[in-house]
Protein backbone atom coordinates (compact mmCIF):
# COMPACT_ATOMS: atom_id res chain seq x y z
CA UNK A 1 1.97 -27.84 -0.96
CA UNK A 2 3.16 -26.58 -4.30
CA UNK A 3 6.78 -25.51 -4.72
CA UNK A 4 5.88 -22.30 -6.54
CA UNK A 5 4.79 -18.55 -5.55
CA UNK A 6 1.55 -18.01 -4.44
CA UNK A 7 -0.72 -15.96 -6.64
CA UNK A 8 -4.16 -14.43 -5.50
CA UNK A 9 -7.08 -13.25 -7.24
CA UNK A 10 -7.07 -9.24 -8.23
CA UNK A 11 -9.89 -7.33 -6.46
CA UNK A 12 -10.97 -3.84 -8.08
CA UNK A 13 -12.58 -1.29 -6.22
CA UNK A 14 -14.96 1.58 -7.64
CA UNK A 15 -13.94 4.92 -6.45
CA UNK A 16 -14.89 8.84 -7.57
CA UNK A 17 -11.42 9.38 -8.56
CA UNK A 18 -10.28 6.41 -10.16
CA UNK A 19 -9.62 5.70 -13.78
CA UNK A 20 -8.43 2.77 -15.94
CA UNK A 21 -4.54 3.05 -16.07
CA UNK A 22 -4.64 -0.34 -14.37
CA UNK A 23 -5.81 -1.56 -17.44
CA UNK A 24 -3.61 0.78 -20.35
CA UNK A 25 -0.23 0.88 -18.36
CA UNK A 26 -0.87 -2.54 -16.32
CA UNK A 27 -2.53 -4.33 -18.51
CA UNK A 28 -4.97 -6.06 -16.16
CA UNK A 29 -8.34 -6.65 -17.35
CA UNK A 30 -10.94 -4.01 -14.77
CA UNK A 31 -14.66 -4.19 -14.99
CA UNK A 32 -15.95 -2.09 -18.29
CA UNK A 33 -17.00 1.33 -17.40
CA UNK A 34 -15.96 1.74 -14.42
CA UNK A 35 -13.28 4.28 -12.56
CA UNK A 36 -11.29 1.65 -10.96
CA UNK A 37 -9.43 3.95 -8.28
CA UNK A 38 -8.13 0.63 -6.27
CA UNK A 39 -6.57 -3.18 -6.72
CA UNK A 40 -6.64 -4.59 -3.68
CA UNK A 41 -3.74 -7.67 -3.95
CA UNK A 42 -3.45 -9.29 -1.24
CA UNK A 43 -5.83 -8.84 1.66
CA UNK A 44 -7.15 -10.21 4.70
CA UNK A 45 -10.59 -8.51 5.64
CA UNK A 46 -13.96 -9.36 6.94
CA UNK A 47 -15.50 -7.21 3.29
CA UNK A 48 -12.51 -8.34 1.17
CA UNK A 49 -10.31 -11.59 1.26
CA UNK A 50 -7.58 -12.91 -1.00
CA UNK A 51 -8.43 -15.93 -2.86
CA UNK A 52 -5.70 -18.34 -4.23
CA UNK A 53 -5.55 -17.71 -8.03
CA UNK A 54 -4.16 -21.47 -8.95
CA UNK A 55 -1.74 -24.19 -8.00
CA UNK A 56 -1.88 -26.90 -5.15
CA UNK A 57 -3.76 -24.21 -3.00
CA UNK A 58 -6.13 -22.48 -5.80
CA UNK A 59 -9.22 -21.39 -4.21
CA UNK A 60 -8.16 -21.13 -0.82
CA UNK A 61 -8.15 -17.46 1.01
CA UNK A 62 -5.60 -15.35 2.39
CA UNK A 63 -7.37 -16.10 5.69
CA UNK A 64 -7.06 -19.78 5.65
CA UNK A 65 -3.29 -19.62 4.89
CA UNK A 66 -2.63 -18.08 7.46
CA UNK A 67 -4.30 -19.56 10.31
CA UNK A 68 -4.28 -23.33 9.36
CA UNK A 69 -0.70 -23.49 6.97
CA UNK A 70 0.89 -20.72 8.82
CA UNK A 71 3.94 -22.53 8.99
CA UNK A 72 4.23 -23.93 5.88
CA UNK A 73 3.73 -21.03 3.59
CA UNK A 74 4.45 -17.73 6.11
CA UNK A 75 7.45 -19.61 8.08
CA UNK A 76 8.01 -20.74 12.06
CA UNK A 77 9.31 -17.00 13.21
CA UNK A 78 5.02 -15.95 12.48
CA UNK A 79 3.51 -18.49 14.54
CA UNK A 80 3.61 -16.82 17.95
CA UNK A 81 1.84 -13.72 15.95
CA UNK A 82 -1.28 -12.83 17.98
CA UNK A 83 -2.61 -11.06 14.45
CA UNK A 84 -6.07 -12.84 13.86
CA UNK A 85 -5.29 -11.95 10.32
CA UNK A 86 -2.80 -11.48 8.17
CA UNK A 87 -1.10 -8.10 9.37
CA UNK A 88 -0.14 -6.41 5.75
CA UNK A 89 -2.74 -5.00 2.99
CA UNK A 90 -1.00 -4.59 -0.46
CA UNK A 91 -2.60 -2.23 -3.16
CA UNK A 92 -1.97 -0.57 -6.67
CA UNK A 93 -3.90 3.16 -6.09
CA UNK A 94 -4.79 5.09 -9.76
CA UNK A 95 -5.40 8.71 -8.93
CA UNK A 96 -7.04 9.61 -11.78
CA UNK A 97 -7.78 12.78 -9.94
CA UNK A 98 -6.89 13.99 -6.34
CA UNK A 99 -7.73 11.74 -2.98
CA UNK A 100 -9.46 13.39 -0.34
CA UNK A 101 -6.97 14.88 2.30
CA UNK A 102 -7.67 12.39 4.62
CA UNK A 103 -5.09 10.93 8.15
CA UNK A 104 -5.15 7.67 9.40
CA UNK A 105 -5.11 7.28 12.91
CA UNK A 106 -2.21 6.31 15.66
CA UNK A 107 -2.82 3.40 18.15
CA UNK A 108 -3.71 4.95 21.01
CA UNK A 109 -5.98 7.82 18.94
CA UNK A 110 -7.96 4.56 16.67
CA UNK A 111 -8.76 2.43 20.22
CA UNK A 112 -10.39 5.43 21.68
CA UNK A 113 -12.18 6.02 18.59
CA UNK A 114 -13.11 2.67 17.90
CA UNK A 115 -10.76 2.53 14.23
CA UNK A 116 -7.86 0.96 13.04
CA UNK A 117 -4.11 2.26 13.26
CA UNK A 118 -2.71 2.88 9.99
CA UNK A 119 0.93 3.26 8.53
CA UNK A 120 1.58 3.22 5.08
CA UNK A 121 4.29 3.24 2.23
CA UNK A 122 3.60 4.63 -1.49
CA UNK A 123 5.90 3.63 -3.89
CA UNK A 124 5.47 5.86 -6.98
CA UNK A 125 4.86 3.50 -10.53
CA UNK A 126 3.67 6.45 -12.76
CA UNK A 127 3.32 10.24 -12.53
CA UNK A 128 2.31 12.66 -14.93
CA UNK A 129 4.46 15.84 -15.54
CA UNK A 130 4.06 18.13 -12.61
CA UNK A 131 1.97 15.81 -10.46
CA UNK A 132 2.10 16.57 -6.77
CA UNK A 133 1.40 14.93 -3.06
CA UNK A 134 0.23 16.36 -0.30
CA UNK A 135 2.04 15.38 2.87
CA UNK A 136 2.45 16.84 6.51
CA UNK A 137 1.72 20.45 7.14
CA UNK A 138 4.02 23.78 6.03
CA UNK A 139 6.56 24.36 8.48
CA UNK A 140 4.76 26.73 10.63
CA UNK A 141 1.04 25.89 10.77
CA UNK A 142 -0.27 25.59 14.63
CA UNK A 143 -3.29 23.66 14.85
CA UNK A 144 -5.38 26.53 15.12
CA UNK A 145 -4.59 27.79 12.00
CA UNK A 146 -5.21 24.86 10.28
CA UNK A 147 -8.76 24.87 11.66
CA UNK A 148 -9.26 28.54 10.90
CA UNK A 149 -7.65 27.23 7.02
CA UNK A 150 -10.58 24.35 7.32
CA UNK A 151 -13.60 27.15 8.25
CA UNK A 152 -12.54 29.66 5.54
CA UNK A 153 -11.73 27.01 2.38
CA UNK A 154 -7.91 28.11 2.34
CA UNK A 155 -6.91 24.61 3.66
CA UNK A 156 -4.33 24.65 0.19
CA UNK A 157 -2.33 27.21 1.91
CA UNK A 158 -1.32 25.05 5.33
CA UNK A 159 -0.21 21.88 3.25
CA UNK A 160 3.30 20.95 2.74
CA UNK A 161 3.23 20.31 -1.52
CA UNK A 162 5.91 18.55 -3.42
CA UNK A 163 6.30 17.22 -6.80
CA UNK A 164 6.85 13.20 -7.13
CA UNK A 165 8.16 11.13 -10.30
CA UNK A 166 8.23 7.07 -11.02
CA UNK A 167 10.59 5.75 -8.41
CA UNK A 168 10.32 7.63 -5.61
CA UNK A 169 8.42 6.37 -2.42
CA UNK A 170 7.22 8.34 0.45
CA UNK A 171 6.02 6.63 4.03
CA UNK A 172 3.24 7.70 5.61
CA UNK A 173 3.53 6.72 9.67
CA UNK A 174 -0.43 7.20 11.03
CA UNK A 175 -1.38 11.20 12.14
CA UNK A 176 0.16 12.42 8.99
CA UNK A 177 -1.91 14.13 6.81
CA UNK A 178 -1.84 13.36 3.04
CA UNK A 179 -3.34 13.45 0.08
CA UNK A 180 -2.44 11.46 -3.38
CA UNK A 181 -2.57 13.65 -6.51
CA UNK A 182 -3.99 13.31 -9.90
CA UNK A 183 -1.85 11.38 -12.34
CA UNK A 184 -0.27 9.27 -10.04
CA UNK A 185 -0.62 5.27 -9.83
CA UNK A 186 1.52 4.40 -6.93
CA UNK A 187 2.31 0.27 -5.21
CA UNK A 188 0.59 1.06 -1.73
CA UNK A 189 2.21 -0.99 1.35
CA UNK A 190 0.30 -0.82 4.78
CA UNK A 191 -1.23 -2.08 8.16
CA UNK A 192 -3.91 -4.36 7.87
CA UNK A 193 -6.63 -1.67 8.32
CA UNK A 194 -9.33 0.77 6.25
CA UNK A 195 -9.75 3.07 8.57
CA UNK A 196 -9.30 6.17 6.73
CA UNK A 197 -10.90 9.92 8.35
CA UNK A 198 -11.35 12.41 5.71
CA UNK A 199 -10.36 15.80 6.23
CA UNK A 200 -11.40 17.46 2.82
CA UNK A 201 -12.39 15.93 -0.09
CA UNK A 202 -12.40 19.11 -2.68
CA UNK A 203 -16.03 20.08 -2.76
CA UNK A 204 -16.76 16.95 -4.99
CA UNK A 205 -19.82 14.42 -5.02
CA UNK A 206 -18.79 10.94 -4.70
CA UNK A 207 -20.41 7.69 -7.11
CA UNK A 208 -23.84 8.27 -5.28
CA UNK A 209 -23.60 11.81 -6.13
CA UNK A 210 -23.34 12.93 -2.87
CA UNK A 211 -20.94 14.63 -0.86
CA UNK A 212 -18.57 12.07 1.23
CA UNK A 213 -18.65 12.20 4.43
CA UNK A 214 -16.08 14.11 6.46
CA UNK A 215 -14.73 13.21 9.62
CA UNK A 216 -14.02 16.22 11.74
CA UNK A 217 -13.19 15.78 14.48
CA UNK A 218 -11.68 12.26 14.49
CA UNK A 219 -8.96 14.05 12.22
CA UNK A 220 -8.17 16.43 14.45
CA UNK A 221 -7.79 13.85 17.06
CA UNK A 222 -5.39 11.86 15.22
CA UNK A 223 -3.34 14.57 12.93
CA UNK A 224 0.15 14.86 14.14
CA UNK A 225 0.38 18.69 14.13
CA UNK A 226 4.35 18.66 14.61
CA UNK A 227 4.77 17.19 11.27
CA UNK A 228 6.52 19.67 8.97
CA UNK A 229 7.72 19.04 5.52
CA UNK A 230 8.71 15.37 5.53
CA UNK A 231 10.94 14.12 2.64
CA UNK A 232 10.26 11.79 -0.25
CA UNK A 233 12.89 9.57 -1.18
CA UNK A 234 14.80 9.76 -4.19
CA UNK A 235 14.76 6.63 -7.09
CA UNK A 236 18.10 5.59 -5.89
CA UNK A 237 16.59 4.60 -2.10
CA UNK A 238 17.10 0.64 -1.58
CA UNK A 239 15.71 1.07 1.71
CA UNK A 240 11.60 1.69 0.89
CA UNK A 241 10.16 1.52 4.48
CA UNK A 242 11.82 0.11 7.64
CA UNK A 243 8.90 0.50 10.59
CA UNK A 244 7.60 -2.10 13.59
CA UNK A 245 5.20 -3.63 10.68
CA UNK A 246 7.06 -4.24 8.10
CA UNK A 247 10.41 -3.40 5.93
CA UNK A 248 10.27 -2.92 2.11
CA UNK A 249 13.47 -3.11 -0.27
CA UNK A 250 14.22 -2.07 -3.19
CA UNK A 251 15.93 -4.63 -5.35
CA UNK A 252 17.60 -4.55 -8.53
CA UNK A 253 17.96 -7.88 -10.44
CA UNK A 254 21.23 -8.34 -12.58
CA UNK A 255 21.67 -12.08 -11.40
CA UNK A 256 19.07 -14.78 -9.90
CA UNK A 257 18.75 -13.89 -6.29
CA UNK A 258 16.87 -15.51 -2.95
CA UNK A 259 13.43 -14.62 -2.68
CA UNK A 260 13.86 -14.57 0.99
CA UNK A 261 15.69 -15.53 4.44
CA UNK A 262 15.57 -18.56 6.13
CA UNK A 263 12.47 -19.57 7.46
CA UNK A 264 10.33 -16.66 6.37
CA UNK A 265 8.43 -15.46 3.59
CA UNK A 266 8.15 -12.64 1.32
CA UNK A 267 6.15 -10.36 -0.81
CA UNK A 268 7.45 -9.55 -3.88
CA UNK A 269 5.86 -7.02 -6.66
CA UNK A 270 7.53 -6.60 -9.91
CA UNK A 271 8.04 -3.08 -11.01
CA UNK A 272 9.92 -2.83 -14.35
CA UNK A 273 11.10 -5.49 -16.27
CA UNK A 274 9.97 -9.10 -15.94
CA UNK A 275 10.88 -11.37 -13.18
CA UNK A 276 10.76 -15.30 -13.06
CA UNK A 277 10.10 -17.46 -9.98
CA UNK A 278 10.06 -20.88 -9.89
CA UNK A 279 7.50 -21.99 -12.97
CA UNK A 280 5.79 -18.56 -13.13
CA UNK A 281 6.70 -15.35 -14.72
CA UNK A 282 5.88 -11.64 -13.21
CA UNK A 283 5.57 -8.44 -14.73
CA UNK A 284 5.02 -4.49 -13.59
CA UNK A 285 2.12 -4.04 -11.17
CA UNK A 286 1.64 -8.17 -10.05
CA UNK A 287 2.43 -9.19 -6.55
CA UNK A 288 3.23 -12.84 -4.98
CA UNK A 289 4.04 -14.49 -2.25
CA UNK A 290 7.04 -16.79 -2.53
CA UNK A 291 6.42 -19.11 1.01
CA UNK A 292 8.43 -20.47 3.38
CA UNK A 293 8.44 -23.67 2.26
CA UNK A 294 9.26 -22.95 -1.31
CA UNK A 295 12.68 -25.05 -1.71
CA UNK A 296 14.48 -23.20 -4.58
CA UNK A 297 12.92 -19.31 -3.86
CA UNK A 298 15.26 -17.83 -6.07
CA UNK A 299 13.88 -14.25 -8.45
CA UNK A 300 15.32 -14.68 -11.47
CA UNK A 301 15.50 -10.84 -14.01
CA UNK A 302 13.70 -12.92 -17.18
CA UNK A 303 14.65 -8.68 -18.62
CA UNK A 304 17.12 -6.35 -18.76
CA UNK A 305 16.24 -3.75 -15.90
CA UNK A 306 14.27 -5.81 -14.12
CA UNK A 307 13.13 -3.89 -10.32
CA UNK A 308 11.14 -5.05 -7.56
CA UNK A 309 10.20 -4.27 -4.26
CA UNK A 310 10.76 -6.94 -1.63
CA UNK A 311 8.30 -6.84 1.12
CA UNK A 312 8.63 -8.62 4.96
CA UNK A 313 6.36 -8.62 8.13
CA UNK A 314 7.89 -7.60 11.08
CA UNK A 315 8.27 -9.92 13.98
CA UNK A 316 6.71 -8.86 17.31
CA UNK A 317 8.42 -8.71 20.01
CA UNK A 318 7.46 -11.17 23.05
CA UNK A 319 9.44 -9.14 25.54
């Protein structure tokens, strides 16, 4: 096994309201001609899988890492982990316009219908001036006048709206309603799962030119309608997410610094600034894994302002 970070393969993902700020602010190369709404880094799913981009292990997927080297690279405290796959999905979103105002389900809500739970953390890379996010409902709004909002096309008026700027992050437990707005390109931290029910997707025709399906009544099945005007968190949070699935930090580098505890792994994604790990060198917008095994995991600021976000898996219980 190499003693270096482990890179993987970028996959891009068409979408109606993507653009190509991956590629101008970013710098990665995307497909010509094509809204790129979605870079899915490191992923573990039957229609997308992480491939190892080079080294020792180049070639081999996300998948195979973890079930045949799961000690090795993802650390002894992981291999009681019932997970079939690897529990985390790690994306770069580009909202070139607005996302649909869509909910993700709870447990108990995705079993019944036959989905995915979903919590997620956005951690804000770019915004234009006066971009907004749609998240939770106005204090107020009963669920029956958010249906009566859905019937008439006044939906606008029953969702909590707030401005967001670089820095700030905003976690999004399953049953809250959201939607990303245009001019935002946000690091996007979740469950392993794509099950995503659309609420309202803005009268707009999707790549096939046809209206996107909407998903009624699962939403209304899984929107938490207690959810009033949750906060985002300010640039100065060092604490980016702390749920059962996983905890994200914010780190600033000034000095080299450990990668990661004992025994464990990490995900790391460089935000600003450049960051160096053992023979490889990161900047804004990649994402590695630095494994267990690695014997010197040290991040080392290769910049002056150099800021990352430091991402672990939450251990189970076995209670």
């Amino acid at each position: 096994m190499s003693n270096d970070p482990i890179t993987f393969q970028p996959i891009f993902m068409e979408r109606p309201w993507g653009g190509r700020r991956l590629e101008t602010l970013l710098h990665f190369s995307l497909p010509p001609k094509k809204k790129i709404g979605e870079l899915w880094a490191i992923v573990d799913r039957p229609e997308a899988q992480s491939i190892v981009a080079e080294g020792s292990l180049t070639g081999k997927t996300l998948q195979k890492l973890w079930t045949e080297h799961c000690e090795k690279i993802f650390g002894a405290l992981h291999l009681k982990n019932s997970s079939p796959r690897f529990p985390l999905l790690c994306k770069i979103l580009d909202a070139a316009e607005v996302l649909s105002l869509q909910v993700h389900p709870p447990e108990a809500v995705a079993k019944h219908l036959g989905g995915e739970a979903k919590t997620e953390c956005w951690y804000v890379l770019h915004a234009d001036p006066g971009a907004t996010i749609d998240v939770g409902l106005r204090r107020g709004v009963k669920r029956e006048q958010f249906e009566q909002a859905l019937h008439d096309g006044t939906i606008e008026s029953t969702l909590h709206r707030i401005p967001v700027h670089a820095g700030e992050s905003m976690f999004i437990p399953s049953g809250r309603l959201h939607a990303l707005g245009k001019g935002i390109l946000i690091a996007e931290i979740q469950q392993n799962s794509d099950t995503t029910y659309r609420v309202f997707d803005w009268n707009r025709n999707g790549l096939d030119g046809k209206p996107r399906q909407l998903h009624l009544a699962e939403s209304l099945a899984s929107i938490n309608f207690e959810d009033y005007e949750p906060s985002i968190q300010s640039q100065d949070a060092l604490i980016i997410a702390d749920s059962p699935y996983f905890q994200i930090e914010k780190w600033t580098l000034d000095k080299p610094r450990l990668a990661r505890e004992e025994n464990n792994f990490s995900l790391i994604t460089c935000l600003t600034g450049t960051v160096r790990c053992g023979i490889q060198t990161f900047g804004p917008g990649q994402f590695f894994l630095v494994p267990a095994s690695m014997e010197e995991p040290l991040l080392v600021p290769a910049s002056p302002r150099t800021t990352l976000l430091k991402t672990s898996l939450n251990i189970p219980s076995h209670d």
